[in-house]
C-alpha atoms as a PDB file:
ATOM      1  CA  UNK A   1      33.105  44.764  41.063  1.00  0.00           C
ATOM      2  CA  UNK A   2      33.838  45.054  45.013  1.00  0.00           C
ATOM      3  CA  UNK A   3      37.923  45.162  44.457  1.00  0.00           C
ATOM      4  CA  UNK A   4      37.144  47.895  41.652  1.00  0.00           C
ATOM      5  CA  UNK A   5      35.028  50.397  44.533  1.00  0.00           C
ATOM      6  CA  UNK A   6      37.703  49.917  47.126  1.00  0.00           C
ATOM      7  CA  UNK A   7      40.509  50.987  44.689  1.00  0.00           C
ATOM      8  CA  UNK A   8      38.463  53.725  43.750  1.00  0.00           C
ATOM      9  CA  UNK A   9      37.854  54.914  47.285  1.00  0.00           C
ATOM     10  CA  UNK A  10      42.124  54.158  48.284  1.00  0.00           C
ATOM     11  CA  UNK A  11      43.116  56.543  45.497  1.00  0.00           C
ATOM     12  CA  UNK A  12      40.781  59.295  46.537  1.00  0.00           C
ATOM     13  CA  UNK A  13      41.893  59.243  49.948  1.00  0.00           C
ATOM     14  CA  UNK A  14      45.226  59.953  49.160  1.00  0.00           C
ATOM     15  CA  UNK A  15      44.482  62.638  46.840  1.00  0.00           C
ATOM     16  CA  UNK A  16      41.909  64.472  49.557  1.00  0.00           C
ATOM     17  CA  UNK A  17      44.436  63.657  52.910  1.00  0.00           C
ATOM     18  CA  UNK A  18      46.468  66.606  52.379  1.00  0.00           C
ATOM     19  CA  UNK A  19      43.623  68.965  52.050  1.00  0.00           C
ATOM     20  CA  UNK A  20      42.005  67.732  55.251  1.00  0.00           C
ATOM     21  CA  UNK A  21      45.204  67.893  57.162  1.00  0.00           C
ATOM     22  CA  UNK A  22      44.975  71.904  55.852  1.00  0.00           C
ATOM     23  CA  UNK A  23      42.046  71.974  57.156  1.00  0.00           C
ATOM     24  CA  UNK A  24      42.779  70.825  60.472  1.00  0.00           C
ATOM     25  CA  UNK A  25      45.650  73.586  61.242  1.00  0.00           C
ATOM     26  CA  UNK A  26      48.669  71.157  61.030  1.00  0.00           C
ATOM     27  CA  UNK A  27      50.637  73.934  59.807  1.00  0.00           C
ATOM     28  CA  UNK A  28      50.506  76.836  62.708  1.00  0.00           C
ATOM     29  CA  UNK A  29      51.095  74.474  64.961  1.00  0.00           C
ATOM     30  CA  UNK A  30      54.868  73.837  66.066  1.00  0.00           C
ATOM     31  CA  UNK A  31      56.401  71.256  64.020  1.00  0.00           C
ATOM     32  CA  UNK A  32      57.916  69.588  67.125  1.00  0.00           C
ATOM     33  CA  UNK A  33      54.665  68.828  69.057  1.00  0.00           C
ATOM     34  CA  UNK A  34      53.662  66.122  66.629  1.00  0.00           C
ATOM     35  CA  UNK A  35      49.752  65.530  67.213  1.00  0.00           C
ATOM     36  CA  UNK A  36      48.589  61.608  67.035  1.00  0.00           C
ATOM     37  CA  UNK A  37      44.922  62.918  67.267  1.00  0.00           C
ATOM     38  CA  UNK A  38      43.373  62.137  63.818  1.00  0.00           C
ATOM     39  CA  UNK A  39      39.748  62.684  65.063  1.00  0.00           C
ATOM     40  CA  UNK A  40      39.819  65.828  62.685  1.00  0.00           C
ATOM     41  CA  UNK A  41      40.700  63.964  59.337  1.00  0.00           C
ATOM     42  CA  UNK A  42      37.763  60.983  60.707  1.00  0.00           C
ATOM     43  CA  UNK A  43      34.570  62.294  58.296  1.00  0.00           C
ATOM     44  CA  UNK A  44      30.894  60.860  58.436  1.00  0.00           C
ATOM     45  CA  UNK A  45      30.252  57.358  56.388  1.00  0.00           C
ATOM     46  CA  UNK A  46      29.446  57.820  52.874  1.00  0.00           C
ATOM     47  CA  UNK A  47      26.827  56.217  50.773  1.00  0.00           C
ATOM     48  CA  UNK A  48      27.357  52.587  49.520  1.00  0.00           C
ATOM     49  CA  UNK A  49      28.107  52.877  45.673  1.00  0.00           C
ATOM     50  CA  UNK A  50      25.344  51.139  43.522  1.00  0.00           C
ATOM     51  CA  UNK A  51      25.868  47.783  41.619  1.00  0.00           C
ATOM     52  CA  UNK A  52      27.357  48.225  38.166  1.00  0.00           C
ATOM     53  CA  UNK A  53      25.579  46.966  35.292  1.00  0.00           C
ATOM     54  CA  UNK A  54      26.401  43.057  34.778  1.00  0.00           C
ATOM     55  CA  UNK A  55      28.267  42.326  31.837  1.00  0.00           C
ATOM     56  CA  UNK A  56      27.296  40.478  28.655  1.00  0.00           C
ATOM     57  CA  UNK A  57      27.696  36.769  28.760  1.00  0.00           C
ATOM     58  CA  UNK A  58      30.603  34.998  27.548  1.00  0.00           C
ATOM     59  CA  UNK A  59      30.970  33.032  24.241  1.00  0.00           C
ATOM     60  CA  UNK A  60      29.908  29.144  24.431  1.00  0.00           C
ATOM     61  CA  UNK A  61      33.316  26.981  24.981  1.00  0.00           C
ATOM     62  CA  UNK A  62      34.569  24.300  21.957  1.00  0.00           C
ATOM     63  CA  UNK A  63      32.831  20.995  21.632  1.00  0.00           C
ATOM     64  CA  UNK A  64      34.815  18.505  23.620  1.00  0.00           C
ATOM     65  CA  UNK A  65      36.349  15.787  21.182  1.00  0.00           C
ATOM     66  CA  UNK A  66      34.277  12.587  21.179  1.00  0.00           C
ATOM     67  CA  UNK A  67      34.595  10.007  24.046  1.00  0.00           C
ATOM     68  CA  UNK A  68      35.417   6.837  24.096  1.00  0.00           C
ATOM     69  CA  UNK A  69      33.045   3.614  23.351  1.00  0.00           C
ATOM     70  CA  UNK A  70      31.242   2.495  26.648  1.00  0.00           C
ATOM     71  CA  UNK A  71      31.094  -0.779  27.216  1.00  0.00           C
ATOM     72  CA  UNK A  72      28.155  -3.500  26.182  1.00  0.00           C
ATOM     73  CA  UNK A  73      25.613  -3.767  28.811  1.00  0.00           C
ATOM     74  CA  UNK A  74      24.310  -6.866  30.162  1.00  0.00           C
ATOM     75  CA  UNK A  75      21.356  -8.533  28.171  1.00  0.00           C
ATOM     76  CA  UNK A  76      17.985  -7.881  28.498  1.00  0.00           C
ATOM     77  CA  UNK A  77      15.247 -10.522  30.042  1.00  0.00           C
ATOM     78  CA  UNK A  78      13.082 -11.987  27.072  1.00  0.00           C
ATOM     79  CA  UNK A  79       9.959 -10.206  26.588  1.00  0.00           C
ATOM     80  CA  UNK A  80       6.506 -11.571  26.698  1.00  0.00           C
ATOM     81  CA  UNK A  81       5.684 -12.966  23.021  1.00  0.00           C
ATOM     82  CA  UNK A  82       3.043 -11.057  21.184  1.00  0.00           C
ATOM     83  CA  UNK A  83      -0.445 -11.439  20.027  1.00  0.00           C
ATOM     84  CA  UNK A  84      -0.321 -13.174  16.975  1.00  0.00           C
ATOM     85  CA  UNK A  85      -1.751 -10.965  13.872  1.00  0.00           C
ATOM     86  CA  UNK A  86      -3.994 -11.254  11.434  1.00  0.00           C
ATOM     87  CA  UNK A  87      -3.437 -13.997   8.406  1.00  0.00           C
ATOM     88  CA  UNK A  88      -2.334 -12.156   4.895  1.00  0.00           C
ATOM     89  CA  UNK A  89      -3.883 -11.609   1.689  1.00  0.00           C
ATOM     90  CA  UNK A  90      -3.745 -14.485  -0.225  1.00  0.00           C
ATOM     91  CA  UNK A  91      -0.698 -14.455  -2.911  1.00  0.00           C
ATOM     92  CA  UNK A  92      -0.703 -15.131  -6.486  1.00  0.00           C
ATOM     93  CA  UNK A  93      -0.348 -17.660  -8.223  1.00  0.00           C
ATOM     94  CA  UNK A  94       2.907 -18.017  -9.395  1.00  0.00           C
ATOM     95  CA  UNK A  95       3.949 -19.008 -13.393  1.00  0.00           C
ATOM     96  CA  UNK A  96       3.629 -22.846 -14.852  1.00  0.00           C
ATOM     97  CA  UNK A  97       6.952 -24.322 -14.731  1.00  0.00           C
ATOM     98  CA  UNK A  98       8.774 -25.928 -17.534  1.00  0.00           C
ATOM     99  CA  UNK A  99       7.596 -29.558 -17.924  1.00  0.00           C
ATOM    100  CA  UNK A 100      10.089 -31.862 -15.954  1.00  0.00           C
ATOM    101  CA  UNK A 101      12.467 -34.648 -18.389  1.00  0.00           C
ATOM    102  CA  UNK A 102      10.106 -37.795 -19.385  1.00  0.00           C
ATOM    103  CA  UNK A 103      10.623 -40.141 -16.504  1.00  0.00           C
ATOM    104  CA  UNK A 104      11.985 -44.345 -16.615  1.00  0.00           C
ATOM    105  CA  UNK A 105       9.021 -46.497 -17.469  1.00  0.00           C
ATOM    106  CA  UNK A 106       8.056 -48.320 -14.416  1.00  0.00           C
ATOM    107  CA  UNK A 107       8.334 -51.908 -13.687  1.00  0.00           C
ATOM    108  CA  UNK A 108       5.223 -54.080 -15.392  1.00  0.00           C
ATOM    109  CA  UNK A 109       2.230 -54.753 -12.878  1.00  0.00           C
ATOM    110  CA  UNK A 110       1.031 -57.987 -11.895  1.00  0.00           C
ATOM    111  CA  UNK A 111      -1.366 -59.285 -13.344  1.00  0.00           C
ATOM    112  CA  UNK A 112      -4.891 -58.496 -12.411  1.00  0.00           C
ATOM    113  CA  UNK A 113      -7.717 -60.845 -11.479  1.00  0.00           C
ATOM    114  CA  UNK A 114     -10.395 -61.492 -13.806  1.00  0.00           C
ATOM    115  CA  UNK A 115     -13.401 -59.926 -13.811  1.00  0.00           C
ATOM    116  CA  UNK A 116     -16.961 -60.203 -15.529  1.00  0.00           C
ATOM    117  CA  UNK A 117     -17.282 -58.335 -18.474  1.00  0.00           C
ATOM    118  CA  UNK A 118     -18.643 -54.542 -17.637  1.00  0.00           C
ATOM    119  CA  UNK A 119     -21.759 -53.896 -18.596  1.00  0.00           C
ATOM    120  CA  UNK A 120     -22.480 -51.166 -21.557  1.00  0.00           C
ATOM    121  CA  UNK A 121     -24.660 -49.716 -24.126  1.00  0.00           C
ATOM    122  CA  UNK A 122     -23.149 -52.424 -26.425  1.00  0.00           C
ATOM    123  CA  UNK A 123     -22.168 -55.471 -24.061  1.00  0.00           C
ATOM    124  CA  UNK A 124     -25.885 -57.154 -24.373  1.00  0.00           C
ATOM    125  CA  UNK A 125     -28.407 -56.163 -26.611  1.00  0.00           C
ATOM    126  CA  UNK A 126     -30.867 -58.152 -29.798  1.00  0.00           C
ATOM    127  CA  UNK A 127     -32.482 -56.960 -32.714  1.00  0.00           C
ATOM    128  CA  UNK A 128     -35.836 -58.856 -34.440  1.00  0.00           C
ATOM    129  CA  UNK A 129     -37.055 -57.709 -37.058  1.00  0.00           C
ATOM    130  CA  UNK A 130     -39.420 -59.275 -39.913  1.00  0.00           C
ATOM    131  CA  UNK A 131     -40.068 -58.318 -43.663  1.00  0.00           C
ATOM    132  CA  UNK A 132     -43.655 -58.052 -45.327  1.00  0.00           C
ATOM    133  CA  UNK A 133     -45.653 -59.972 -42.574  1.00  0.00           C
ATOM    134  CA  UNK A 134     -49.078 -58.620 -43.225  1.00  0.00           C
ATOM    135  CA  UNK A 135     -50.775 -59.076 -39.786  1.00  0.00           C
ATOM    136  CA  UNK A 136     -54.242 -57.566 -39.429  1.00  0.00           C
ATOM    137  CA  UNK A 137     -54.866 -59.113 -35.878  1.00  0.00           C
ATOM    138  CA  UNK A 138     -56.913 -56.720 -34.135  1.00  0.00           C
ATOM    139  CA  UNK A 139     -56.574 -57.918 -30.635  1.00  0.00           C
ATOM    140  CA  UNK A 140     -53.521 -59.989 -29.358  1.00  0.00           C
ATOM    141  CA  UNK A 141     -49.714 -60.764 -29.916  1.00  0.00           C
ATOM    142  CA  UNK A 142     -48.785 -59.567 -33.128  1.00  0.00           C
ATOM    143  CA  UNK A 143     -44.396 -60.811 -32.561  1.00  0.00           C
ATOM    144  CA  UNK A 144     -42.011 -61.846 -29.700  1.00  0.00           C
ATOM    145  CA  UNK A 145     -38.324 -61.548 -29.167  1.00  0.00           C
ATOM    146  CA  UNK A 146     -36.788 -64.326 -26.744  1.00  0.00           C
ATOM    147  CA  UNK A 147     -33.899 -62.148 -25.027  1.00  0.00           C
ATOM    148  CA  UNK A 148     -31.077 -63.132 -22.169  1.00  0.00           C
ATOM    149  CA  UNK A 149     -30.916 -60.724 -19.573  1.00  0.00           C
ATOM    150  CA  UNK A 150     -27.237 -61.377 -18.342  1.00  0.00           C
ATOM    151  CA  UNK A 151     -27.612 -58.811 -14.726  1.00  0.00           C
ATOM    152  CA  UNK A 152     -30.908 -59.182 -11.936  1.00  0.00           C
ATOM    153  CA  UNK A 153     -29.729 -54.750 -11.475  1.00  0.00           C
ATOM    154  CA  UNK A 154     -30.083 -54.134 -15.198  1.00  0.00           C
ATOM    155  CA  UNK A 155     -32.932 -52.313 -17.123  1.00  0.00           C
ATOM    156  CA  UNK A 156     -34.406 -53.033 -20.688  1.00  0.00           C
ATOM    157  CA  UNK A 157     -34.710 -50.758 -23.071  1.00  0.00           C
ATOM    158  CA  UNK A 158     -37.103 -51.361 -25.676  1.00  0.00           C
ATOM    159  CA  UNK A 159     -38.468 -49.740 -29.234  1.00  0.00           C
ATOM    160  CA  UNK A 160     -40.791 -50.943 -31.975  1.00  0.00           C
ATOM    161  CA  UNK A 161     -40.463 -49.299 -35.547  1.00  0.00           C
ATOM    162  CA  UNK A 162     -42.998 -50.292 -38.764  1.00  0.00           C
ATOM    163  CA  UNK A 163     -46.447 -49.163 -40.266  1.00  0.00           C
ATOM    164  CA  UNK A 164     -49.150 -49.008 -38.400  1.00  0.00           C
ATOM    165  CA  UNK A 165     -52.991 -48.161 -38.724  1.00  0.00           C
ATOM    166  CA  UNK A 166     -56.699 -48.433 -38.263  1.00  0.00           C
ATOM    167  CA  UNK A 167     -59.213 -47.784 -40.944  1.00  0.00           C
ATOM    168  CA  UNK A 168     -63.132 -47.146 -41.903  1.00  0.00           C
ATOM    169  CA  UNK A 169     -64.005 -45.300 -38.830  1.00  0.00           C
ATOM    170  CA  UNK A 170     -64.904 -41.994 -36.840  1.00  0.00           C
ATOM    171  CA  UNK A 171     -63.777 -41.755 -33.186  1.00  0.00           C
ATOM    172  CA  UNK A 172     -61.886 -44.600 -33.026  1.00  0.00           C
ATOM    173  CA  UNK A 173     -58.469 -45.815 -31.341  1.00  0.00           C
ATOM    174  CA  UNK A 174     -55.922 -48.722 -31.201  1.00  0.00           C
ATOM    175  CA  UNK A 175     -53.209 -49.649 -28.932  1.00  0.00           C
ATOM    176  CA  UNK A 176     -50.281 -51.117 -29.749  1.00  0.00           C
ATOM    177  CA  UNK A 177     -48.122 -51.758 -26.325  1.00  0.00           C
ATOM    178  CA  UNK A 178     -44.922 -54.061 -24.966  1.00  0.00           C
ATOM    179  CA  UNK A 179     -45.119 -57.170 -23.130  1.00  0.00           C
ATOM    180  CA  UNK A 180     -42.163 -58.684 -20.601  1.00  0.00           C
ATOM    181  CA  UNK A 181     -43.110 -62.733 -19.941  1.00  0.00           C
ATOM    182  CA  UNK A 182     -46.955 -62.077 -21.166  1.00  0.00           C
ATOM    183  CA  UNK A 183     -46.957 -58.800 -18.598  1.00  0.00           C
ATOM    184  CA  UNK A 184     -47.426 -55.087 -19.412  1.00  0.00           C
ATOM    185  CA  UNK A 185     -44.328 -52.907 -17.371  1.00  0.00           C
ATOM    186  CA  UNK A 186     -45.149 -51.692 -14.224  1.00  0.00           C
ATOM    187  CA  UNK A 187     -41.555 -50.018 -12.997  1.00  0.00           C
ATOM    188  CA  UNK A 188     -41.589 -46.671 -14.168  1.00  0.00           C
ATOM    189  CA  UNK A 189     -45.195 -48.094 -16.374  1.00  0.00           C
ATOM    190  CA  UNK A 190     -46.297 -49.563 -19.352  1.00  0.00           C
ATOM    191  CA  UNK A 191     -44.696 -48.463 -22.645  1.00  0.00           C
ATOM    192  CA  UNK A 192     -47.421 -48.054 -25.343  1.00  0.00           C
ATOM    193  CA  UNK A 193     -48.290 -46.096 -27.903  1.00  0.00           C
ATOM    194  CA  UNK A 194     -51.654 -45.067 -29.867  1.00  0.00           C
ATOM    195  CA  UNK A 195     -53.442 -44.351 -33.359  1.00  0.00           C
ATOM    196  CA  UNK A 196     -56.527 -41.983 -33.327  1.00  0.00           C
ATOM    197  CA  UNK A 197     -59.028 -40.830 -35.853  1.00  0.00           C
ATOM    198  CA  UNK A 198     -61.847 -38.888 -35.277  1.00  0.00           C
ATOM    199  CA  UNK A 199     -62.877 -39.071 -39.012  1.00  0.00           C
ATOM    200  CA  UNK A 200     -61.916 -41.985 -41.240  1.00  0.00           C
ATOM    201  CA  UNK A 201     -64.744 -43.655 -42.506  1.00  0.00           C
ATOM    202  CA  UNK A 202     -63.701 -44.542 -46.186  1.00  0.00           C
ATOM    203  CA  UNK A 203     -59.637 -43.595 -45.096  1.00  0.00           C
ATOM    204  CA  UNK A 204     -57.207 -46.704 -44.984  1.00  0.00           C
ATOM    205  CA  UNK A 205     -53.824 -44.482 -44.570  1.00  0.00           C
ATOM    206  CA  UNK A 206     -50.705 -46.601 -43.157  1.00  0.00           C
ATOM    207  CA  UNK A 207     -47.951 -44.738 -42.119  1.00  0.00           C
ATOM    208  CA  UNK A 208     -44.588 -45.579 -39.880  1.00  0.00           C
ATOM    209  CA  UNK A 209     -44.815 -45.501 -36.344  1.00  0.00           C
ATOM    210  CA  UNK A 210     -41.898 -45.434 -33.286  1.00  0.00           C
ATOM    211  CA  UNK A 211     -42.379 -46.634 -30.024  1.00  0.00           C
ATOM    212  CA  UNK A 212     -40.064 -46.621 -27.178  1.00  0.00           C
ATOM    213  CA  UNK A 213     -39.448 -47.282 -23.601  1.00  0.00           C
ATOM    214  CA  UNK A 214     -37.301 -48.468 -20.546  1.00  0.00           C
ATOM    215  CA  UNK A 215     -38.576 -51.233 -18.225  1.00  0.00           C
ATOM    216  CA  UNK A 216     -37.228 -52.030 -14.728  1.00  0.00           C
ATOM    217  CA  UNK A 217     -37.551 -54.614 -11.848  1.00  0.00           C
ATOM    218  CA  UNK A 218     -37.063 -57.921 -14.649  1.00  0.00           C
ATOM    219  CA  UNK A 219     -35.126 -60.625 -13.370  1.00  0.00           C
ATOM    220  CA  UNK A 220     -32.241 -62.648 -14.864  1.00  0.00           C
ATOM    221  CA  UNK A 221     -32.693 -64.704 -17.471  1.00  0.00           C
ATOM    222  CA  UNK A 222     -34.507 -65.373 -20.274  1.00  0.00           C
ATOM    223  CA  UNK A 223     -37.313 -62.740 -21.121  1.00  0.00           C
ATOM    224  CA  UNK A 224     -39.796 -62.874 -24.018  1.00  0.00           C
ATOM    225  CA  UNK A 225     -40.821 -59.468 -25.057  1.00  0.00           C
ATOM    226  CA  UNK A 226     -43.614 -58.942 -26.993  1.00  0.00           C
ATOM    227  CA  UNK A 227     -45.536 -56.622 -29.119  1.00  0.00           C
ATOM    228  CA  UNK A 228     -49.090 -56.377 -29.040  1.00  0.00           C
ATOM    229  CA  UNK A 229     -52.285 -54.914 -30.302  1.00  0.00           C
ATOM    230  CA  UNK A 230     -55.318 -54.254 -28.085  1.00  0.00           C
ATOM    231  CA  UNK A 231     -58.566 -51.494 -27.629  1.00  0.00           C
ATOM    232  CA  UNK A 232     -58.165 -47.954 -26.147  1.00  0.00           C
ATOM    233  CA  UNK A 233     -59.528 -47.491 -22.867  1.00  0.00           C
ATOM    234  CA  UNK A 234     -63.041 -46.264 -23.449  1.00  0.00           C
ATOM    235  CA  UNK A 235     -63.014 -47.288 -26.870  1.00  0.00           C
ATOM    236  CA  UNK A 236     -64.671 -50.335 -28.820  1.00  0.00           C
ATOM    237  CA  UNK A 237     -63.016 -52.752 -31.141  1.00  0.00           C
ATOM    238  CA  UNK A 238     -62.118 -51.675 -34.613  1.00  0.00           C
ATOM    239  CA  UNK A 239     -59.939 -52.630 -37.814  1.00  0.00           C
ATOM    240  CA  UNK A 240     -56.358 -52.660 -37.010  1.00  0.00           C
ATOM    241  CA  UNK A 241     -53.692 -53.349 -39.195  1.00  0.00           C
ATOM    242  CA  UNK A 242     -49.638 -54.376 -38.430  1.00  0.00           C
ATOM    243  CA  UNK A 243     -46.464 -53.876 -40.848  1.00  0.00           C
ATOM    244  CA  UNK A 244     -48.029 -53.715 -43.887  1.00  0.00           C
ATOM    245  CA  UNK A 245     -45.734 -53.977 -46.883  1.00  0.00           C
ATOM    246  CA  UNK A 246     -42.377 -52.890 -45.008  1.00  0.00           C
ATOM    247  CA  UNK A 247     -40.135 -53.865 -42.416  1.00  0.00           C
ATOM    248  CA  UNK A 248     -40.792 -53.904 -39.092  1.00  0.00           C
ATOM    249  CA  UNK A 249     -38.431 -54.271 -36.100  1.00  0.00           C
ATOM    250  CA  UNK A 250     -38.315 -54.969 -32.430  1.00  0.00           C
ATOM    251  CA  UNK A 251     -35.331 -53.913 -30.731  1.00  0.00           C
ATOM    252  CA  UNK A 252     -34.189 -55.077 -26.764  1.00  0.00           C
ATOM    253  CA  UNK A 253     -31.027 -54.113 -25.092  1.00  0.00           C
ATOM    254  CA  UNK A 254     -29.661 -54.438 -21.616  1.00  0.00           C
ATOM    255  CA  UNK A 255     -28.436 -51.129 -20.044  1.00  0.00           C
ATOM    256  CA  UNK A 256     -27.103 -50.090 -16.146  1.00  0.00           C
ATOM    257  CA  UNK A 257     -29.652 -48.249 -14.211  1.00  0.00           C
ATOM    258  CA  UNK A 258     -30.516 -44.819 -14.791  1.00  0.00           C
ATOM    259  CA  UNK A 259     -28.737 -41.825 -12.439  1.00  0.00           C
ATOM    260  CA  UNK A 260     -31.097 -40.958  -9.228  1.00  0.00           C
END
């Protein structure tokens, strides 16, 4: 913009020198007295020109082509490791694989020790029973069964099954009740059973009775177990009557003890 304003002001100078030097008188002077005094053509300063308006910007250059690859850096230092997270969700279960090929049979075992015979609901038991034996015994042992408990851990289990009754009375009981070696049970407690009437004057009824126990703390051995007949407690004496006309039976077996 500066070399544009000094141009400017060059060309006008030329243009305006001859006019000044008209002004000054050069021509009535004598051509031969040649004047180097140019105080006349010197005029006053002017005024600086302004700035011109700046141009528009220019257009953004082309994108340079790519450059080369730089080269790898050095590694890193390890980092610290970090805080282990939380366990996952469980997965599923995954699908039931096709059963495997049958495998070689393996080579025969030696044999084993032997051992006593387990014990079971069928390993020691005895049954003994008696047809038509009319007993009216009111008080006493009415039949035994001699049986050989095989363990000293093991429990009996007991049952009577055949008629009973009583007969000709009002209010009246009878107790029919087990017996291990001439002793009631004690371990849980005695295993008995009744008959009750509170009217049976004139009645003489005999019907099938069923009873049934478990009796602990007997030792090994032999055991008589008997069935007997004796009074209620709190009751007198009256007619009783054993396995009339039918079978009777009394039944002992051996058994492991119970669960706790």
């Amino acid at each position: 913009m500066r070399f544009v304003v000094v141009v400017l002001l060059v060309s006008l100078a030329v243009i305006v020198s001859p006019a000044i030097k008209q002004a000054c008188g050069q021509k009535n002077k004598p051509a031969r007295q040649p004047r180097s005094d140019f105080s006349c053509l010197a005029g006053r300063p002017g005024i600086p020109g302004l700035h011109g308006t700046p141009g528009a910007p220019g257009r953004d250059g082309r994108d340079g082509g790519p450059g080369t690859q730089g080269k790898q850096g050095p590694r890193g230092f390890h980092g610290t490791p970090g805080k282990q997270g939380p366990p996952g969700a469980p997965g599923t279960a995954g699908n039931t694989g096709p059963q495997g090929p049958k495998g070689d049979a393996g080579p025969k075992g030696e044999k084993g020790e032997p051992r006593e015979k387990e014990l079971s609901a069928y390993s020691n038991w005895k049954e003994c029973s008696w047809t038509k034996i009319n007993d009216g015994k009111d008080n006493g042992l009415i039949r035994d069964c001699v049986f050989q408990k095989k363990y000293t851990d093991s429990i009996l289990h007991v049952y009577w099954n055949g008629n009973l009754r009583i007969c000709n009375c009002n209010d009246c009981c009878k107790r029919w009740f087990f017996t291990f070696n001439g002793t009631e049970c004690t371990t849980p407690r005695a295993i008995d059973g009744i008959v009750y009437m509170a009217k049976g004057v004139g009645h003489n009824i005999h019907r099938v009775r069923h009873i049934e126990g478990h009796c602990d703390k007997i030792h090994k051995g032999p055991v008589r177990v008997g069935f007997n007949v004796g009074n209620c407690a709190g009751y007198g004496n009256v007619d009783a009557y054993t396995g009339w006309n039918s079978n009777s039976r009394l039944f002992v077996e051996e058994v492991p003890r119970p669960q706790p």
